[in-house]
Structures are given as structure tokens and as C-alpha cells.
N, C-alpha and C. Protein backbone atom coordinates (compact mmCIF):
# COMPACT_ATOMS: atom_id res chain seq x y z
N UNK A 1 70.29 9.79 51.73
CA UNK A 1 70.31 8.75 50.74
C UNK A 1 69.03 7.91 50.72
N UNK A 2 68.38 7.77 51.35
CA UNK A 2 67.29 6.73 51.81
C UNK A 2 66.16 7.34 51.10
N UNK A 3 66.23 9.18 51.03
CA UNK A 3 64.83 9.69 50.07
C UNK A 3 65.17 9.88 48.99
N UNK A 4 66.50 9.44 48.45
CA UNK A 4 66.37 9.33 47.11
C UNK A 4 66.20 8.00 46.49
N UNK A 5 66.69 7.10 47.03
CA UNK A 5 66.06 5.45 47.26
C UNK A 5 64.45 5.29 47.10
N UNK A 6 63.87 6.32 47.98
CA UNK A 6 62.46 5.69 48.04
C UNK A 6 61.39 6.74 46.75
N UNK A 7 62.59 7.48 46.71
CA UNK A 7 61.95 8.55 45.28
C UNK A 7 61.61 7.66 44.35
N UNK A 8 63.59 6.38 44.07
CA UNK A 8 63.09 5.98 42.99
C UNK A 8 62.57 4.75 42.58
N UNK A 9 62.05 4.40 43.84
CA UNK A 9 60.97 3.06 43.87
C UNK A 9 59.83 3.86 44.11
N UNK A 10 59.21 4.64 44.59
CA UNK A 10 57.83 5.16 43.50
C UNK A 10 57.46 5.50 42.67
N UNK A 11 58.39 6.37 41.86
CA UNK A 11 58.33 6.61 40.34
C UNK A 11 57.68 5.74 39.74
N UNK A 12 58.44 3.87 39.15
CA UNK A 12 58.21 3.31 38.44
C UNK A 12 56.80 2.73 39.01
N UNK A 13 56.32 2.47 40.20
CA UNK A 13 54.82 2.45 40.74
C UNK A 13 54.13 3.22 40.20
N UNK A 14 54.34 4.39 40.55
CA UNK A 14 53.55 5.38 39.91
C UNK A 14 53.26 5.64 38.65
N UNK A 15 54.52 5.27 37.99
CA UNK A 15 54.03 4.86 36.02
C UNK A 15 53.43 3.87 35.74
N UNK A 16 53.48 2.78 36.45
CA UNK A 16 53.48 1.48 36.26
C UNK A 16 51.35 1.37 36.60
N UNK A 17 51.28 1.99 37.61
CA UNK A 17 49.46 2.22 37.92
C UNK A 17 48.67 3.46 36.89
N UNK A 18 49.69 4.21 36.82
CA UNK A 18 48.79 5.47 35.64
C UNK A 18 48.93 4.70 34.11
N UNK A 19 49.74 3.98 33.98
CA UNK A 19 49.78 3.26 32.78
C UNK A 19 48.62 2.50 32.54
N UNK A 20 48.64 1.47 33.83
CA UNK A 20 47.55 0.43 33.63
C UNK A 20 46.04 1.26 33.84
N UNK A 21 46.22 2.58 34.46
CA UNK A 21 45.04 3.02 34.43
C UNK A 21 44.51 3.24 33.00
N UNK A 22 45.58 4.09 32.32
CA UNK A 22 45.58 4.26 31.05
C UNK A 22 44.91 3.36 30.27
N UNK A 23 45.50 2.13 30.27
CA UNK A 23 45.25 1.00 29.25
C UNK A 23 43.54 0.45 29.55
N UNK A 24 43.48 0.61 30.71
CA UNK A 24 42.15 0.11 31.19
C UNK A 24 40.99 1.65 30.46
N UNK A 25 41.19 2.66 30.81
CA UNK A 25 40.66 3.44 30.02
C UNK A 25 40.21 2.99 28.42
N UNK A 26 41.39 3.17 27.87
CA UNK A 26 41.24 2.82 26.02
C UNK A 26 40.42 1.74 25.97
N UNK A 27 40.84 0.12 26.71
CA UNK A 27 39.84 -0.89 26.48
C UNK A 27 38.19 -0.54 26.69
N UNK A 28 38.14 0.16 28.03
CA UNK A 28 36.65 0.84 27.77
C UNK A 28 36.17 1.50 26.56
N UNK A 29 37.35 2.13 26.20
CA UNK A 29 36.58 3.04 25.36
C UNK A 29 36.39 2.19 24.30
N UNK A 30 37.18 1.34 23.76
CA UNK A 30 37.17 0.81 22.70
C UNK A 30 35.76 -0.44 22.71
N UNK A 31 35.19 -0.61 23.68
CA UNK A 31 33.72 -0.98 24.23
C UNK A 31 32.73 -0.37 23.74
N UNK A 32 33.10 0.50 25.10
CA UNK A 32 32.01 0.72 24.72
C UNK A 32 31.93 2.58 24.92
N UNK A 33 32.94 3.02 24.01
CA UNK A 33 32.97 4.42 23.78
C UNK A 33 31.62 5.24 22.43
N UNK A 34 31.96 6.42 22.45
CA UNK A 34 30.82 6.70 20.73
C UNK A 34 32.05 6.01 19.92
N UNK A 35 31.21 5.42 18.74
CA UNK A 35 31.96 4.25 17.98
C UNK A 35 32.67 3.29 18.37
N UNK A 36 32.12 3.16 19.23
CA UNK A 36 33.09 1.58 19.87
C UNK A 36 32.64 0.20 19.23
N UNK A 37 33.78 -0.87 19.67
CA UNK A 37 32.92 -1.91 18.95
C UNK A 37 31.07 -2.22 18.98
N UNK A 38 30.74 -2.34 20.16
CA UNK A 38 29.77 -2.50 20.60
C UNK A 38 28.71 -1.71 19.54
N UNK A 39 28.87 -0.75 19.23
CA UNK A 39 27.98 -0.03 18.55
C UNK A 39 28.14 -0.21 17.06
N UNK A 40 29.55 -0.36 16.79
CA UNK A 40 29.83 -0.85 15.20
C UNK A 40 28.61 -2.34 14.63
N UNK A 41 29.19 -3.12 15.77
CA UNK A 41 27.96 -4.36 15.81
C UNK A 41 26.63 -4.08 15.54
N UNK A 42 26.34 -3.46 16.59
CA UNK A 42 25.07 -2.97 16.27
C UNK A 42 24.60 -2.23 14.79
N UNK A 43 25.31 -1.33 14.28
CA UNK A 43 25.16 -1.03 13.64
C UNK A 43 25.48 -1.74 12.24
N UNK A 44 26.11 -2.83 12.51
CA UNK A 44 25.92 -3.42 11.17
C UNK A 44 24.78 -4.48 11.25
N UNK A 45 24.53 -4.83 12.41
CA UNK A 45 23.12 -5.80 12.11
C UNK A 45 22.15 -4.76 11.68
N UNK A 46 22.10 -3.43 11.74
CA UNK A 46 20.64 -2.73 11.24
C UNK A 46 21.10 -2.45 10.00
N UNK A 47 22.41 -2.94 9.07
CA UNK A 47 22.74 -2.41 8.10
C UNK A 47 21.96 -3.70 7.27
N UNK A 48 22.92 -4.87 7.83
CA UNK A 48 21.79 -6.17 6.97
C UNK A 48 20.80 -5.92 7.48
N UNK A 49 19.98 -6.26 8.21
CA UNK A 49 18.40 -6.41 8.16
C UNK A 49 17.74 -4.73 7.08
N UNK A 50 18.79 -3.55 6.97
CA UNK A 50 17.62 -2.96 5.98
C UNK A 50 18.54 -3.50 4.48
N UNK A 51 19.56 -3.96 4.26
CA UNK A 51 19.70 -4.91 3.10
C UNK A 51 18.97 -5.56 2.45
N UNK A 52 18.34 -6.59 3.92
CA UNK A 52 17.37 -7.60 3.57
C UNK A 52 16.40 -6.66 3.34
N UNK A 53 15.43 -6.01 3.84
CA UNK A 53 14.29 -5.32 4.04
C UNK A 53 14.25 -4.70 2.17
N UNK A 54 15.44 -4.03 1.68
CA UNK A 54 15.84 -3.99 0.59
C UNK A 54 15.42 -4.48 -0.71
N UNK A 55 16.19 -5.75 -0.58
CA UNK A 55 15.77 -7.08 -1.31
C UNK A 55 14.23 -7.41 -1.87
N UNK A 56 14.45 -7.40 -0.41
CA UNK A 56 12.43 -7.92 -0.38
C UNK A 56 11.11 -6.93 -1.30
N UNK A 57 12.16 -5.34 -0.97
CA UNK A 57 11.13 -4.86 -1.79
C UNK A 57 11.68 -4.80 -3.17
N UNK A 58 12.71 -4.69 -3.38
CA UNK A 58 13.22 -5.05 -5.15
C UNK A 58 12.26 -5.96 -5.43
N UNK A 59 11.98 -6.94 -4.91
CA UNK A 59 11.09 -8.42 -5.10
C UNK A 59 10.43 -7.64 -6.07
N UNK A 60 9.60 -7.42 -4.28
CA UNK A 60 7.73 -7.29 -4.35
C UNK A 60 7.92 -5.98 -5.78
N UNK A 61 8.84 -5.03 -5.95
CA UNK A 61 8.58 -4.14 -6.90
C UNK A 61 8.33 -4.72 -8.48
N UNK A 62 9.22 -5.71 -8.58
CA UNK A 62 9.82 -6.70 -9.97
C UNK A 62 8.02 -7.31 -10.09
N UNK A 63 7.35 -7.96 -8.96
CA UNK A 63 6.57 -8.79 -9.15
C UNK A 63 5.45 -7.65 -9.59
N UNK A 64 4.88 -6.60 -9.14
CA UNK A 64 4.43 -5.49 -9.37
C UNK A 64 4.67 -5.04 -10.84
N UNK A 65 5.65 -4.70 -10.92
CA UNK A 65 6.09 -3.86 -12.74
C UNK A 65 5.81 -5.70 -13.87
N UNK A 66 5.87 -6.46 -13.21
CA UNK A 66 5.65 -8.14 -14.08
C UNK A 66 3.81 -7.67 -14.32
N UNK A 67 3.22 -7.23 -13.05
CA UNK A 67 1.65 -7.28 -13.39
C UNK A 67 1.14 -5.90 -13.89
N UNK A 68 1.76 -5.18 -13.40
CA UNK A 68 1.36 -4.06 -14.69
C UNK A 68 1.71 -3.61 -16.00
N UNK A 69 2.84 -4.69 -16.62
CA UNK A 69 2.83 -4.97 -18.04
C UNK A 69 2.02 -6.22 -17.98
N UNK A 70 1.70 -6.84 -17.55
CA UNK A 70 0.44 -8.07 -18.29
C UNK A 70 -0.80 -7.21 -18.42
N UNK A 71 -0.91 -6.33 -17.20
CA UNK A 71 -2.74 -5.38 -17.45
C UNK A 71 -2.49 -4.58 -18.75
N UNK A 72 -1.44 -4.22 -18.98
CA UNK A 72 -1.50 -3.55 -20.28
C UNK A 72 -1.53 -3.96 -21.19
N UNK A 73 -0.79 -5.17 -21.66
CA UNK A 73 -1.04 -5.76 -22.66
C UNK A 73 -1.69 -6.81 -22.43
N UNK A 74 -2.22 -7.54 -21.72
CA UNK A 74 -3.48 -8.59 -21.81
C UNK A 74 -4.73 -7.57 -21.69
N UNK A 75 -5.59 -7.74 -22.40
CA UNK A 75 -6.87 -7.00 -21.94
C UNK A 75 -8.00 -8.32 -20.90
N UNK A 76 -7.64 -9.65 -21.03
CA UNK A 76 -8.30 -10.14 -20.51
C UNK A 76 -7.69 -10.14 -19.23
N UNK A 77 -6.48 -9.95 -18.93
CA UNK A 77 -5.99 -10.05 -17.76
C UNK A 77 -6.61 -8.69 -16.77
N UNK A 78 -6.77 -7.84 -17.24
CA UNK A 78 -7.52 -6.44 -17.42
C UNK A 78 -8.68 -6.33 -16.35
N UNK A 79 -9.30 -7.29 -17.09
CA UNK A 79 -11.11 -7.48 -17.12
C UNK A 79 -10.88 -8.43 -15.90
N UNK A 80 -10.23 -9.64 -15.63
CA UNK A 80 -9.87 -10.49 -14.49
C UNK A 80 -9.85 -9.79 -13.38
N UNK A 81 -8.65 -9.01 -13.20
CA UNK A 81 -8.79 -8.01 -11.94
C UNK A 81 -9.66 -6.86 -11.81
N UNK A 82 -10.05 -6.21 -12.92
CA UNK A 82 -11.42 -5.62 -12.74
C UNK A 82 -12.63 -6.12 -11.91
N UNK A 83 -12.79 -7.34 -12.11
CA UNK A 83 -13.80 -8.27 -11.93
C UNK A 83 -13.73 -8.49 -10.46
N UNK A 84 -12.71 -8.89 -10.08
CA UNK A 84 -12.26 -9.68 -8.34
C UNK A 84 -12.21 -8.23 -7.70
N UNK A 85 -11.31 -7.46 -8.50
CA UNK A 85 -11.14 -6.32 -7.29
C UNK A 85 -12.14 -4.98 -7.30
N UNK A 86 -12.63 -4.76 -8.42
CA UNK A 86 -13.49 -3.99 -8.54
C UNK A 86 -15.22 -4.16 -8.66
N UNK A 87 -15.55 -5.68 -8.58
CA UNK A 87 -16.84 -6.01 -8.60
C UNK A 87 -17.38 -5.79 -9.75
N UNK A 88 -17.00 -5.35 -11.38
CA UNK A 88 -17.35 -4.87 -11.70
C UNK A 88 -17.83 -6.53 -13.17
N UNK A 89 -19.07 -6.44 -13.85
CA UNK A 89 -19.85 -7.29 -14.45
C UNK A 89 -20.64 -6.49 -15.65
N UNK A 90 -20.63 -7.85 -16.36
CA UNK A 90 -21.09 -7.29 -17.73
C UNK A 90 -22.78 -7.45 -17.34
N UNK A 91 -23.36 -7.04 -18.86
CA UNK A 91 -24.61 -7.02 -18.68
C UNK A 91 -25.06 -8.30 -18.12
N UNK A 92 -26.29 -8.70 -18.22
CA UNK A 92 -27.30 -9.66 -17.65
C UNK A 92 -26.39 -10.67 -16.98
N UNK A 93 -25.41 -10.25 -16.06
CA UNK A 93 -24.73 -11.41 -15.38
C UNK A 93 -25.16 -10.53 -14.23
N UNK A 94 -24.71 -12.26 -13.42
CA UNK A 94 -25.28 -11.89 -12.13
C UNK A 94 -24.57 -12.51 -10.97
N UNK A 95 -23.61 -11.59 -9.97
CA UNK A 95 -22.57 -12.11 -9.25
C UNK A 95 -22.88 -12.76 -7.77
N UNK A 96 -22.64 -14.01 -7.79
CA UNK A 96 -22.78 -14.78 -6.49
C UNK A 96 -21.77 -14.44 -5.09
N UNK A 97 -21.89 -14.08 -4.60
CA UNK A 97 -20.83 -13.95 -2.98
C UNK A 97 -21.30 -15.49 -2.17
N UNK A 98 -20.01 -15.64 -2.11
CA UNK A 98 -20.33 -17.09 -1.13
C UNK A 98 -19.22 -16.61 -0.15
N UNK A 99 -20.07 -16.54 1.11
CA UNK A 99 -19.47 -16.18 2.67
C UNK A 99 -19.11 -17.35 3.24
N UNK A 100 -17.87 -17.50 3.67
CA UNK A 100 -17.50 -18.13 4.45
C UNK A 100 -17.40 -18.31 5.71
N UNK A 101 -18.13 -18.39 6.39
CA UNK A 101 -17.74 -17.72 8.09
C UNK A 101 -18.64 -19.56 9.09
N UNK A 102 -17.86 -19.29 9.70
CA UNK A 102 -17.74 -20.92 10.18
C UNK A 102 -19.31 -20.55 11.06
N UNK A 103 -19.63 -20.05 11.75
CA UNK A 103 -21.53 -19.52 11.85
C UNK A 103 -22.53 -20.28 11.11
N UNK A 104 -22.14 -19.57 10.06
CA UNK A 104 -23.29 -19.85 9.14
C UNK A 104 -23.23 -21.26 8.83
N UNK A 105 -21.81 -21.40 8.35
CA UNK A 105 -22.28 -23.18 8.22
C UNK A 105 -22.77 -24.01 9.10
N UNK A 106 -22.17 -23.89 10.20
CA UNK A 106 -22.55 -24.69 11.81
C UNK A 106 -24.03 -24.78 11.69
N UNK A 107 -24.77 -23.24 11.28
CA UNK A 107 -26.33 -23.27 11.05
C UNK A 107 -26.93 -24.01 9.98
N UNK A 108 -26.36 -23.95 9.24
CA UNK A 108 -26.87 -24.83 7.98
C UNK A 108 -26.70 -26.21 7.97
N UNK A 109 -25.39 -26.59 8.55
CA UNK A 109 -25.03 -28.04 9.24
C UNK A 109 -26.39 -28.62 9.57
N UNK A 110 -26.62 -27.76 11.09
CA UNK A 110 -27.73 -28.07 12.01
C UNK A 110 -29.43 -28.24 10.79
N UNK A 111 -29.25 -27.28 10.32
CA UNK A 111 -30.83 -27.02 9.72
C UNK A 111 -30.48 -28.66 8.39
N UNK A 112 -29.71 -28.60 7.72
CA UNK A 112 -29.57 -29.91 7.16
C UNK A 112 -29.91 -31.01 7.32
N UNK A 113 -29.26 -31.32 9.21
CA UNK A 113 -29.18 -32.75 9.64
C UNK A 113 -31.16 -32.43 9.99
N UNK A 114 -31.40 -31.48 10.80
CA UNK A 114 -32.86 -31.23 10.83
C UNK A 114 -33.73 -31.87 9.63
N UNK A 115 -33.61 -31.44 8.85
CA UNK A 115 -34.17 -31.70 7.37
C UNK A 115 -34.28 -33.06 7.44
N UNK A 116 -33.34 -33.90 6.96
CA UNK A 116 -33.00 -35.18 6.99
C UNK A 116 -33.89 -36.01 7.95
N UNK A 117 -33.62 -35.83 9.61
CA UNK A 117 -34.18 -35.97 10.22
C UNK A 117 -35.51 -36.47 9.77
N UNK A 118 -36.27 -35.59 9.49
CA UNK A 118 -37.60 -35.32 9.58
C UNK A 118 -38.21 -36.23 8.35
């Protein structure tokens, strides 16, 4: 009588730990298994940021197709960016470059106050 007594107080131990093993399993998995939360997350922050990334170029495209119907139908608008981006000048004109570079002024500063000076 006593080993069937102790049969059936291990049984329910024995379900009672493969169970909780069980359960502890699934919560992992549900972690951090393939498709687990963990990765769902992740994967939706790379879903907004290329949303956003998206957006941004709808923008920049809208602002783009806005300036290549003005070059087509402005002709002066045309000749504007011709001008800045292509260097390009009518006859007997004659195009100035003014360099900016903090050098040169510092030198000219100096040669100025020199001048004065003197």
C-alpha cells in the first residue's frame, strides 16, 4: 500500500514541474523566439522610420516635379539656373567669383590695417 501512496504523490509533482517547465518554455519563446515579440518591435520601428524615410522623399520628389515645371515654363527661370549651376553668360558679360575662405580675408584684414597704417 505505501507504493501506491507514493506513486500517487509523484505523479501530480511530476505534472505539476513538466507543466511549469512547459509554460516557462512558451514565455521564452514568445520573447524571444523567430517572431517573437521582441522582434515584432523591432520590426515595426524599421517599418516607421522607412515610412518616415518615405515621406521625406514624396517631399523632396513634389519639390523637384514643382521646379521642373517652372524650368519649363519660365524661360527666365531657365537662364537663372543655367547661370548659377552651369556658369554659363551672355556675350560681353563678365562673371565675378567672390571666394570666401576665412585666409584670405584675415590677409586682406592685415594688408588693409597695413595700408591705413602707413
Amino acid at each position: 500500500m505505501k507504493k501506491d501512496k507514493e506513486k500517487v504523490f509523484i505523479k501530480p509533482k511530476f505534472v505539476m514541474m513538466l507543466s511549469a517547465l512547459f509554460i516557462i518554455i512558451l514565455i521564452l519563446t514568445f520573447f524571444f523566439g523567430e517572431g517573437g515579440f521582441l522582434e515584432i518591435m523591432d520590426a515595426q520601428k524599421k517599418i516607421a522610420n522607412h515610412e518616415k524615410r518615405i515621406a521625406e522623399l514624396e517631399n523632396e520628389k513634389n519639390k523637384l516635379t514643382d521646379i521642373i515645371t517652372e524650368l519649363k515654363i519660365n524661360p527666365l527661370a531657365l537662364e537663372k539656373t543655367a547661370r548659377e549651376k552651369l556658369w554659363l553668360m551672355k556675350d560681353n558679360e563678365i562673371v565675378v567669383v567672390i571666394i570666401k575662405d576665412k585666409k584670405l580675408k584675415k590677409n586682406s584684414d592685415k594688408k588693409t590695417e597695413e595700408k591705413n597704417k602707413k
